[in-house]
C-alpha atoms as a PDB file:
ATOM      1  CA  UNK A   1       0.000   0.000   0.000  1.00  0.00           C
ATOM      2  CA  UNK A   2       1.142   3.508  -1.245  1.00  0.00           C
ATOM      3  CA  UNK A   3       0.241   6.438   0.873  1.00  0.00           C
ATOM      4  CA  UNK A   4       0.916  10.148   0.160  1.00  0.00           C
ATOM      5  CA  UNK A   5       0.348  12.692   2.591  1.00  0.00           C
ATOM      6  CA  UNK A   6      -1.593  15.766   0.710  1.00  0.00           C
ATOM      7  CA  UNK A   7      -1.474  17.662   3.518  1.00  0.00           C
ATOM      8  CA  UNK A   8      -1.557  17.770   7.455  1.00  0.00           C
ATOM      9  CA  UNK A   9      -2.558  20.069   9.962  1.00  0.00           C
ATOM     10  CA  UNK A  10      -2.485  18.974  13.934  1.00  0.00           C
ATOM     11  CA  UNK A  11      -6.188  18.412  13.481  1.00  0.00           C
ATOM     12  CA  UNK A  12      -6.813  17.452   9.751  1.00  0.00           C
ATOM     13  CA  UNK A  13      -5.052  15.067   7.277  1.00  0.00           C
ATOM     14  CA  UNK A  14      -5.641  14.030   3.923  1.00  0.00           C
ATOM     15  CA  UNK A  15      -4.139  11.113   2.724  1.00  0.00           C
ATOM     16  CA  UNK A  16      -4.074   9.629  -1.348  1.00  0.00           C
ATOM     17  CA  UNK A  17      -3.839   5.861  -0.757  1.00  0.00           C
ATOM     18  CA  UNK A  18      -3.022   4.066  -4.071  1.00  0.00           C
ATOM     19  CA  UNK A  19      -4.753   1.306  -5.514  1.00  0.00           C
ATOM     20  CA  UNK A  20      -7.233   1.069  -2.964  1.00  0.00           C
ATOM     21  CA  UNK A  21     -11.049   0.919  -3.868  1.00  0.00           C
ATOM     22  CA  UNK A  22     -14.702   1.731  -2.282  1.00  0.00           C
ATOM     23  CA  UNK A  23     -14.422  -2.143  -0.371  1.00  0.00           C
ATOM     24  CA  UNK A  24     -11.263  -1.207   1.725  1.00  0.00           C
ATOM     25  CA  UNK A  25     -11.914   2.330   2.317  1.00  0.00           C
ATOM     26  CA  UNK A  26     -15.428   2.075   3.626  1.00  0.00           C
ATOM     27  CA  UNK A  27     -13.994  -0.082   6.238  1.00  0.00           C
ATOM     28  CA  UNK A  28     -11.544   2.164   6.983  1.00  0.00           C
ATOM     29  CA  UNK A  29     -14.026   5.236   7.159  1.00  0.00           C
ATOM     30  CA  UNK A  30     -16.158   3.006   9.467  1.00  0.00           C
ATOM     31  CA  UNK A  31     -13.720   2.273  11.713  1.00  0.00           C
ATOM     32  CA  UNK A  32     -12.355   5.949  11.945  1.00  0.00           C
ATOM     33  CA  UNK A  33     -15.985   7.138  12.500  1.00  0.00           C
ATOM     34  CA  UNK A  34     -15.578   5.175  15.515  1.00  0.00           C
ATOM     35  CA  UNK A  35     -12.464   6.106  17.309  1.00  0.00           C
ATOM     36  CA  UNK A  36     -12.587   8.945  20.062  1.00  0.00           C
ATOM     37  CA  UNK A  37     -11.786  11.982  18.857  1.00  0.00           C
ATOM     38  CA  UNK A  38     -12.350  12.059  15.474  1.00  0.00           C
ATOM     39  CA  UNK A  39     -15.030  14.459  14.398  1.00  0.00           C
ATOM     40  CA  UNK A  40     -15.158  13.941  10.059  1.00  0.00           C
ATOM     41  CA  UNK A  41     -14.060  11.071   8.399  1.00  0.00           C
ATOM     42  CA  UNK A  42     -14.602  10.937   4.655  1.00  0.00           C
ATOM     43  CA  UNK A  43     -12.732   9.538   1.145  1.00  0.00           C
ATOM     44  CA  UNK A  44     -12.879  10.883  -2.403  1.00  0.00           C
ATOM     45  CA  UNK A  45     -12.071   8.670  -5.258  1.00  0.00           C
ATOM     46  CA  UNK A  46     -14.262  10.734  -8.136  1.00  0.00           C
ATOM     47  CA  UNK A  47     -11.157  11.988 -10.620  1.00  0.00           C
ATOM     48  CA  UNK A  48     -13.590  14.508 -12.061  1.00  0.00           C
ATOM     49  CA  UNK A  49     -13.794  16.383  -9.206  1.00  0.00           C
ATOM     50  CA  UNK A  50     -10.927  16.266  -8.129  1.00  0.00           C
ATOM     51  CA  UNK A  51      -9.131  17.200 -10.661  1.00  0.00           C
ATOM     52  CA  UNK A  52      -7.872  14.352 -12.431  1.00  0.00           C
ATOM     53  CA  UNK A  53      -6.844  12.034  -9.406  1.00  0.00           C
ATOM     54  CA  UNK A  54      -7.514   8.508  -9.619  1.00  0.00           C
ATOM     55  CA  UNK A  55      -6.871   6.643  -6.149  1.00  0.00           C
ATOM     56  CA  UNK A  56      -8.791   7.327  -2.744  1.00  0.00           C
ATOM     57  CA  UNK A  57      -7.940  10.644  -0.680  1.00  0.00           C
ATOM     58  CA  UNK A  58      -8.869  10.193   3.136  1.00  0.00           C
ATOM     59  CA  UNK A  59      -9.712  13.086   4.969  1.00  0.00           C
ATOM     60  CA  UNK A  60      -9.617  13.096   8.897  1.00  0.00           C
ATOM     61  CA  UNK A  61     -10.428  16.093  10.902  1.00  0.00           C
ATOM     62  CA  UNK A  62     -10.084  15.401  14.634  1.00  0.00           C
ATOM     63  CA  UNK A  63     -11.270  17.357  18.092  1.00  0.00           C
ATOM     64  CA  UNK A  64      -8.731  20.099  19.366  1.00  0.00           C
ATOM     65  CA  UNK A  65      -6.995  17.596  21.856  1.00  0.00           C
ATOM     66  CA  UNK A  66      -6.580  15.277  19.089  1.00  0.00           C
ATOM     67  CA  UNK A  67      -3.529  14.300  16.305  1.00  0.00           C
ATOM     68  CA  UNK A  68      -4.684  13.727  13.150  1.00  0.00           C
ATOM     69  CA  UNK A  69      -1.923  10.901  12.593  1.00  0.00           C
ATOM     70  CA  UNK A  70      -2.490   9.650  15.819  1.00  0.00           C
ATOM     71  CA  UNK A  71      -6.164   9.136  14.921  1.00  0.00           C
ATOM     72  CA  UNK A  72      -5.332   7.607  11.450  1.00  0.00           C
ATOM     73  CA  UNK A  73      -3.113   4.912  13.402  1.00  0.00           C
ATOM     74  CA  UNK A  74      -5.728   3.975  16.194  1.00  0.00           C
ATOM     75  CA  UNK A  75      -8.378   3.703  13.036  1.00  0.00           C
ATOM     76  CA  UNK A  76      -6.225   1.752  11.278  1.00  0.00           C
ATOM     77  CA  UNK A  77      -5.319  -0.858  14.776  1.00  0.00           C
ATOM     78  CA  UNK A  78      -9.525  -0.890  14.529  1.00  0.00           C
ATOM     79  CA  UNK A  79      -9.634  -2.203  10.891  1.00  0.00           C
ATOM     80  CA  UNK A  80      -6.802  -4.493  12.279  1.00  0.00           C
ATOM     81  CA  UNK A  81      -9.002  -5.993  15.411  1.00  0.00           C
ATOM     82  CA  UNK A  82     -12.288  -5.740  13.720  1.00  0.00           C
ATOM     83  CA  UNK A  83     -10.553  -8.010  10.854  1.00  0.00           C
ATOM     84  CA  UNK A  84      -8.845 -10.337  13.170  1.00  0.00           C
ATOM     85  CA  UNK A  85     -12.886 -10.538  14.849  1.00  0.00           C
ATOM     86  CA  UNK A  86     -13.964 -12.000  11.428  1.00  0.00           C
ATOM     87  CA  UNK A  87     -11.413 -14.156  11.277  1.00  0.00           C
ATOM     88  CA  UNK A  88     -12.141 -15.802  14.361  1.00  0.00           C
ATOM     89  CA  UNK A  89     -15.953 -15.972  14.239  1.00  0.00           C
ATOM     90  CA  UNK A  90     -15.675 -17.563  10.450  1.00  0.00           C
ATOM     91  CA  UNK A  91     -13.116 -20.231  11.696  1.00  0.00           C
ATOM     92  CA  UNK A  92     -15.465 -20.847  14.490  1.00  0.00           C
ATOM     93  CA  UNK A  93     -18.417 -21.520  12.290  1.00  0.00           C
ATOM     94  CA  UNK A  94     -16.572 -23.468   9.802  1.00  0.00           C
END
């Protein structure tokens, strides 16, 4: 996975991650929707609109007493545990 920071601000962060698609980045908005102290979570992938770019941008925006990266990580340790969940429960049914 490529990422390229577009740009960062101690409470906002947007974030082009390359080859990824609606399936992975839902997931990843979903979990980041759910971690304390962010307050906006949101992707972009239309290249119309913005301006010609292909692959996902993530945009965070957090609460004043939060980091933008830090948020990103503990979203992304969510997508981690919520995978490793699945995991488990199918193995258990199979």
């Amino acid at each position: 996975m490529e990422l390229r920071v577009i740009e960062k601000e101690p409470t906002m962060i947007s974030i082009e991650i390359a080859g990824e698609s609606h399936t992975f980045m839902n997931v990843l908005k979903g979990a980041l929707l759910e971690t304390e102290g962010i307050t906006a979570a949101t992707y972009d992938v239309n290249p119309e609109q913005s301006g010609g770019q292909t692959d996902p941008v993530l945009t965070i925006k957090t609460d004043e007493r939060t980091d933008a990266l830090d948020a990103l990580e503990a979203g992304a340790e969510r997508v981690v545990e919520k995978s490793n969940d699945f995991t488990d429960a199918f193995e258990a049914a199979a």
